[in-house]
N, C-alpha and C. Protein backbone atom coordinates (compact mmCIF):
# COMPACT_ATOMS: atom_id res chain seq x y z
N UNK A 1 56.39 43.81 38.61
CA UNK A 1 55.17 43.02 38.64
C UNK A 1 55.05 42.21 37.34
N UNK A 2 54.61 41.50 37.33
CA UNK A 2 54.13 40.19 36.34
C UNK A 2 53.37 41.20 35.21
N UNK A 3 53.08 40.34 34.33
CA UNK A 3 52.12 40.97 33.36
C UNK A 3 50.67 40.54 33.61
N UNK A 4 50.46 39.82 34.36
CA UNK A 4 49.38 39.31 34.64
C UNK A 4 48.26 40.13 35.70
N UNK A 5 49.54 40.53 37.05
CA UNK A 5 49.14 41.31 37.79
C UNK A 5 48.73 42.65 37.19
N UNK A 6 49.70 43.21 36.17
CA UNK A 6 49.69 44.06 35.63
C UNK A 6 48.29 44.18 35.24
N UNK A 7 47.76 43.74 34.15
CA UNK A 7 46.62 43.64 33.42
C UNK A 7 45.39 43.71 34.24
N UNK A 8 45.18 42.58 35.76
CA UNK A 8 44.41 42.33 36.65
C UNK A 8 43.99 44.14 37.16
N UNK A 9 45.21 44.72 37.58
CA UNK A 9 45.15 46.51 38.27
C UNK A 9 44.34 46.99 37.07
N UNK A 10 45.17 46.57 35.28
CA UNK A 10 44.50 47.77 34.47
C UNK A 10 43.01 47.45 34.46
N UNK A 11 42.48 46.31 34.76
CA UNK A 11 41.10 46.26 34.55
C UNK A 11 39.90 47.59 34.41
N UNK A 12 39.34 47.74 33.76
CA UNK A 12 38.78 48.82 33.46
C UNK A 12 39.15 50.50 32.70
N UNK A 13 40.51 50.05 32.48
CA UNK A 13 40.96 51.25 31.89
C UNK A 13 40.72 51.45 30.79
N UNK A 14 40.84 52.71 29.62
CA UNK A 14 40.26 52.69 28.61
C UNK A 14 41.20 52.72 27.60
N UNK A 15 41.17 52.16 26.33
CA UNK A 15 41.85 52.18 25.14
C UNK A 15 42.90 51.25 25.23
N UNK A 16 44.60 51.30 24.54
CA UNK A 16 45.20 50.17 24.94
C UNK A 16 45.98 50.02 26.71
N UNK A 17 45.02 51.27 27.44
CA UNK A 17 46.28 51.41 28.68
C UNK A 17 45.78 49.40 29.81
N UNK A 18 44.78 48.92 29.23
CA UNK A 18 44.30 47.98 29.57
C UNK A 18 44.52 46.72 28.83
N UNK A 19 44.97 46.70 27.65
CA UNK A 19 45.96 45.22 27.19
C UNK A 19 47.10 45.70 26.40
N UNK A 20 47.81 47.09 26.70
CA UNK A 20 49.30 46.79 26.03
C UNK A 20 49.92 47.01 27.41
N UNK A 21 51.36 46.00 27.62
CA UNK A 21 51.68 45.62 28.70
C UNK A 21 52.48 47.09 29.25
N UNK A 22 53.23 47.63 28.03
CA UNK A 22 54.08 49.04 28.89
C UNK A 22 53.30 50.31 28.47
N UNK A 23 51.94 50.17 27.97
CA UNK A 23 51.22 51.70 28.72
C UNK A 23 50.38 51.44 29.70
N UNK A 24 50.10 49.75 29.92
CA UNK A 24 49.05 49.43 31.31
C UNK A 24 50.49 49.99 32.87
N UNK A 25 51.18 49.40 32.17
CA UNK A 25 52.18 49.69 33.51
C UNK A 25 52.49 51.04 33.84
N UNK A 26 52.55 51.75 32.75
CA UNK A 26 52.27 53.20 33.12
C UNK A 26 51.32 53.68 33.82
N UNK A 27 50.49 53.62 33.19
CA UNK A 27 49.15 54.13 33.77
C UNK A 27 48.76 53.10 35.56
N UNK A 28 48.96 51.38 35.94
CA UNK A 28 48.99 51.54 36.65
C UNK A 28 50.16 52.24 37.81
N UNK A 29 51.29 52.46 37.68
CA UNK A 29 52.17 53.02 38.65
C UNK A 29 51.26 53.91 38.99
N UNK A 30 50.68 55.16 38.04
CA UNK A 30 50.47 56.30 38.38
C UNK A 30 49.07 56.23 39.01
N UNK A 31 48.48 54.87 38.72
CA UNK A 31 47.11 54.98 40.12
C UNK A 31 47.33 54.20 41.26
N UNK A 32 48.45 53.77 41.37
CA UNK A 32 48.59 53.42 42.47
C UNK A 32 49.47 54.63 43.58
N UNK A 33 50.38 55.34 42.46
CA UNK A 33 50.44 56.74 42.99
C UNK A 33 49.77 57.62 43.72
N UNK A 34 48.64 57.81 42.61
CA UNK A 34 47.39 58.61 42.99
C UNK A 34 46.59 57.73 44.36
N UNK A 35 46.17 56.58 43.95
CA UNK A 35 45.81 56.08 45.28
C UNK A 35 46.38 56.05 46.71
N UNK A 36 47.77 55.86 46.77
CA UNK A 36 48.60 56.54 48.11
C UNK A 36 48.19 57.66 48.04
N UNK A 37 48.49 58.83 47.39
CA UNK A 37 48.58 59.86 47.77
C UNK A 37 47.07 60.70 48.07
N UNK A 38 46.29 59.84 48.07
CA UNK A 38 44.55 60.22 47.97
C UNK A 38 44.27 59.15 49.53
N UNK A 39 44.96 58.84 49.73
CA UNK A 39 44.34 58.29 51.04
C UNK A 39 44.63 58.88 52.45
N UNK A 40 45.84 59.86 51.61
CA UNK A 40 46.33 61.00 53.03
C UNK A 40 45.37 62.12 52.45
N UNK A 41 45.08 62.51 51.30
CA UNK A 41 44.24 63.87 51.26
C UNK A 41 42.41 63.17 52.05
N UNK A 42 42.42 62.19 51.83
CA UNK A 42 40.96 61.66 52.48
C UNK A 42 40.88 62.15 53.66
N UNK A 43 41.98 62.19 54.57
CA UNK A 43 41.74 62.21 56.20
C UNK A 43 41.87 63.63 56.30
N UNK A 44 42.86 64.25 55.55
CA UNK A 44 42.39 65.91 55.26
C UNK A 44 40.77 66.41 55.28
N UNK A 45 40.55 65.82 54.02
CA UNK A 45 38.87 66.30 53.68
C UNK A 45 38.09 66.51 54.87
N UNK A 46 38.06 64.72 55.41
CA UNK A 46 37.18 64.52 56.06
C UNK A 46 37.53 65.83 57.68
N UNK A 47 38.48 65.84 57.97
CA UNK A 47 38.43 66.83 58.97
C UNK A 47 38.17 68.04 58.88
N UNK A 48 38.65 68.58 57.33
CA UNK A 48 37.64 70.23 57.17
C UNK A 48 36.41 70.00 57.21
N UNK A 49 35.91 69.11 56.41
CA UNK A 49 34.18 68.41 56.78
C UNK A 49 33.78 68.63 58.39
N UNK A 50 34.36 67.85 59.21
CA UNK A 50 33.88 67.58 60.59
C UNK A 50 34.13 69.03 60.87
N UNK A 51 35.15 69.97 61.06
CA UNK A 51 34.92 71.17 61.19
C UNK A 51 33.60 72.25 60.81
N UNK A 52 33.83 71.99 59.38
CA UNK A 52 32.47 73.12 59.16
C UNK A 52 31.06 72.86 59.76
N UNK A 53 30.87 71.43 59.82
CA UNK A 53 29.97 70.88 60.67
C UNK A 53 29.81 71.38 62.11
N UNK A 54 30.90 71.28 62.76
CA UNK A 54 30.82 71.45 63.64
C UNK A 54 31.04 73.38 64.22
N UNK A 55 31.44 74.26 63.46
CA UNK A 55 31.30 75.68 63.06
C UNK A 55 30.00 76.28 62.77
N UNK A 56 28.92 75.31 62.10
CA UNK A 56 28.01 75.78 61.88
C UNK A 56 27.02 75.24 62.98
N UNK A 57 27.17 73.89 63.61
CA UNK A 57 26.36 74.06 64.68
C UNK A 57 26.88 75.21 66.18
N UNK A 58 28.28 75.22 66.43
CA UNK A 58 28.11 76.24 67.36
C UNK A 58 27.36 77.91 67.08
N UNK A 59 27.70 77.74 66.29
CA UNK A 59 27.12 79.33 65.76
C UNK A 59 25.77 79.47 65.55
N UNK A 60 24.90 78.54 65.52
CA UNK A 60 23.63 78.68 66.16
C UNK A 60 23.28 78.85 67.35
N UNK A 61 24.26 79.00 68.01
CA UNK A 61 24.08 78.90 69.61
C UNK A 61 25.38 80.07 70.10
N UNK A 62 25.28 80.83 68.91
CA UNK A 62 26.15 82.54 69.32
C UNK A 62 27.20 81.87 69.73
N UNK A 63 28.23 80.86 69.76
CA UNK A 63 29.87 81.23 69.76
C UNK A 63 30.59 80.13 68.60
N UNK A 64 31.61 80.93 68.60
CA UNK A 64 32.62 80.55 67.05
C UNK A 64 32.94 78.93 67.24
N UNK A 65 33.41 78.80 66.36
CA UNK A 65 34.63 77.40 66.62
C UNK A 65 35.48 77.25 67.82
N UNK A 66 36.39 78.37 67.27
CA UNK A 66 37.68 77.90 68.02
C UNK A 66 37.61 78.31 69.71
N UNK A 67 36.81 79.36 69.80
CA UNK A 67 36.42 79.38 71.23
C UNK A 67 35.66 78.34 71.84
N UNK A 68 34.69 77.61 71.22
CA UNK A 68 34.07 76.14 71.09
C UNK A 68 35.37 75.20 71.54
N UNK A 69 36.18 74.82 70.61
CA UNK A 69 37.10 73.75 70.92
C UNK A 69 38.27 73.99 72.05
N UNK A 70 38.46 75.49 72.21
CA UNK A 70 39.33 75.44 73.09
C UNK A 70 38.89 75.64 74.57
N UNK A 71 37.53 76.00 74.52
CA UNK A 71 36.62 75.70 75.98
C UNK A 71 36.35 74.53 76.44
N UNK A 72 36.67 73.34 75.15
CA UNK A 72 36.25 72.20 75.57
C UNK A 72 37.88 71.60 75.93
N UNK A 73 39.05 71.78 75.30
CA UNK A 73 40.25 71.88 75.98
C UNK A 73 40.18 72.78 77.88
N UNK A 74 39.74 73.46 77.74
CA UNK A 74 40.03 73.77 79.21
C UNK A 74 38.91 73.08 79.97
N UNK A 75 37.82 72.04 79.68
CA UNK A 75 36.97 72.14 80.81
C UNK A 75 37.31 70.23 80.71
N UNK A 76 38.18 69.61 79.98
CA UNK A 76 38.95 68.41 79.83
C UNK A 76 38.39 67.73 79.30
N UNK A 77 36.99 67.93 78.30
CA UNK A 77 36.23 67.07 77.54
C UNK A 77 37.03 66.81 76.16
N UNK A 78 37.23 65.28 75.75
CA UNK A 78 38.28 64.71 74.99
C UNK A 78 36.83 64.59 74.14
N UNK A 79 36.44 65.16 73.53
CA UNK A 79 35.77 64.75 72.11
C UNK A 79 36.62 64.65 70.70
N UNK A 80 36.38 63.81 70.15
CA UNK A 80 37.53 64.26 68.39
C UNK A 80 36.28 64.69 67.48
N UNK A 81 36.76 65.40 66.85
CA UNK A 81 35.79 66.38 65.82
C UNK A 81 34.78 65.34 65.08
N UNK A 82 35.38 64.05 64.71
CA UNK A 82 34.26 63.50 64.14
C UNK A 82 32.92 63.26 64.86
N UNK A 83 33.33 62.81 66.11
CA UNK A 83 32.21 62.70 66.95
C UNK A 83 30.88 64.40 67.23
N UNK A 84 32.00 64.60 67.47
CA UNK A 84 31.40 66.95 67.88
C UNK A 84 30.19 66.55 66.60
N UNK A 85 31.09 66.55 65.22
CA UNK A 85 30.22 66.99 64.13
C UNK A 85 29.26 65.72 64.14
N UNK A 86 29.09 64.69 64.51
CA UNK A 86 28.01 63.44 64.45
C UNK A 86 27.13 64.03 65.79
N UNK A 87 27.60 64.68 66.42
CA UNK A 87 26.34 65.27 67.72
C UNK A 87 25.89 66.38 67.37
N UNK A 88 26.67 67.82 66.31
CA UNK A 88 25.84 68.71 65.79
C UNK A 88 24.53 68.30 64.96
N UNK A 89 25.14 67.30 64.04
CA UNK A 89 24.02 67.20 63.34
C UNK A 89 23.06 66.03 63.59
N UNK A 90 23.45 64.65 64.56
CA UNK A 90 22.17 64.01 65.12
C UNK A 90 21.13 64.10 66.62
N UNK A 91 22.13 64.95 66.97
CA UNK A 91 21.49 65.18 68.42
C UNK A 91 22.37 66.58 69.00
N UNK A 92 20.68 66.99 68.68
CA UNK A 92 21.35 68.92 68.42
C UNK A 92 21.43 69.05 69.95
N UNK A 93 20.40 68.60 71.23
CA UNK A 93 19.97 68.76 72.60
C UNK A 93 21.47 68.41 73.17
N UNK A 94 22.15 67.58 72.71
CA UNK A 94 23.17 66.84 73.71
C UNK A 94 24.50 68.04 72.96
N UNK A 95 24.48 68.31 71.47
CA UNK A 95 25.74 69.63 71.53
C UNK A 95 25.07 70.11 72.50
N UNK A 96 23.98 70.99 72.42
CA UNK A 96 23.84 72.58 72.96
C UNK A 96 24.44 72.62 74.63
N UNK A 97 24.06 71.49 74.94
CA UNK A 97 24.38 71.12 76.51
C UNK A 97 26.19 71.48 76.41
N UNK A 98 26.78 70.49 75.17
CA UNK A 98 28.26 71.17 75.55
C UNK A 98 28.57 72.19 75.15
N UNK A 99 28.15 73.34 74.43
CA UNK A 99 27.59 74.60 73.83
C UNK A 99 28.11 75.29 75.14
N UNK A 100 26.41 75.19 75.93
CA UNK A 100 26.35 76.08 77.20
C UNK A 100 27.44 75.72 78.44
N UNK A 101 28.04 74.06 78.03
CA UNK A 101 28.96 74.14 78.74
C UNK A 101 29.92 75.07 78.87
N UNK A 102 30.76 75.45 77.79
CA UNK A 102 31.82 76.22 77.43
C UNK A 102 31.37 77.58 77.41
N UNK A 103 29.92 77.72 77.23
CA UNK A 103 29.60 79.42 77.52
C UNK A 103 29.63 79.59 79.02
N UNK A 104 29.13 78.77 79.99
CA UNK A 104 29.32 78.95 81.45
C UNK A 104 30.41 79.22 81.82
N UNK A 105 31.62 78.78 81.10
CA UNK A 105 33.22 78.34 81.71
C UNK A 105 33.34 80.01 81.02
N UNK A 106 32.77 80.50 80.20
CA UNK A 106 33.78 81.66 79.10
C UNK A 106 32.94 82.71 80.32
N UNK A 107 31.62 82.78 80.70
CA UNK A 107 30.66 83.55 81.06
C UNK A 107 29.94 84.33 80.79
N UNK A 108 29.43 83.83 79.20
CA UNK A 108 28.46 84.25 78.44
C UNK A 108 27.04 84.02 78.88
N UNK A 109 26.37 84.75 78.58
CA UNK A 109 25.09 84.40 79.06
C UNK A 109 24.66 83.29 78.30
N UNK A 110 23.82 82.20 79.35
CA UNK A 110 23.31 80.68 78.66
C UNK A 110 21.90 80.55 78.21
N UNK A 111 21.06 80.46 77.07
CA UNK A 111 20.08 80.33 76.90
C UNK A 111 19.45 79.54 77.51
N UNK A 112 17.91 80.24 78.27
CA UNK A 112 17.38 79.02 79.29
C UNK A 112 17.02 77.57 77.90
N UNK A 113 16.24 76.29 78.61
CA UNK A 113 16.04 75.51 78.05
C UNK A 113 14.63 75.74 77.27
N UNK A 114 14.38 75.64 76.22
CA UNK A 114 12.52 75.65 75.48
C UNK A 114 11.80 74.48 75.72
N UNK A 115 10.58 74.53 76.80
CA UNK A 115 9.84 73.53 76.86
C UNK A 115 8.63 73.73 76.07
């Protein structure tokens, strides 16, 4: 890379890693390093996230996770976890419905509805 580009990446760095040309280049390789390698741990995060989310809303409604996701594997509902965990926590009425779905299919007893 240029020295120009160079300098443009170090923008904001502190001390000389932002105008001497071979410790800016150091320091950027290694955030652009870090930045690849932080954009595969992101999609990590975010799916233990959507999990616990979605762990803690079934379990208000007496069954685990994985009996949760794999009831919804056998009854052919294609949800992806981000969505599950955006319906635990904005619209609790529409989980519980797929809740009691998967308790009907397992044959747990289903909590009537509270009017």
């Amino acid at each position: 890379m240029k020295a120009e580009k160079i300098f443009k990446l170090a923008k904001g760095f502190r001390g000389r890693a932002k105008n001497t040309i071979r410790i800016a280049r150091n320091r950027v390789e290694k955030a652009l390093q870090y930045a690849y390698r932080d954009r595969k741990a992101k999609k990590r995060d975010f799916r233990g996230l959507w999990i616990q989310q979605i762990n803690a809303g079934t379990r208000e409604h007496g069954i685990g996770y994985g009996e949760f996701i794999s009831g919804l594997k056998d009854e052919n509902i294609q949800l992806n976890r981000k969505m599950l965990a955006d319906l635990a926590q904005n619209e609790p009425y529409s989980f519980k419905a797929l809740v009691d779905t998967v308790k009907r299919m397992r044959g747990y007893p289903v909590d009537p509805p509270k009017t």
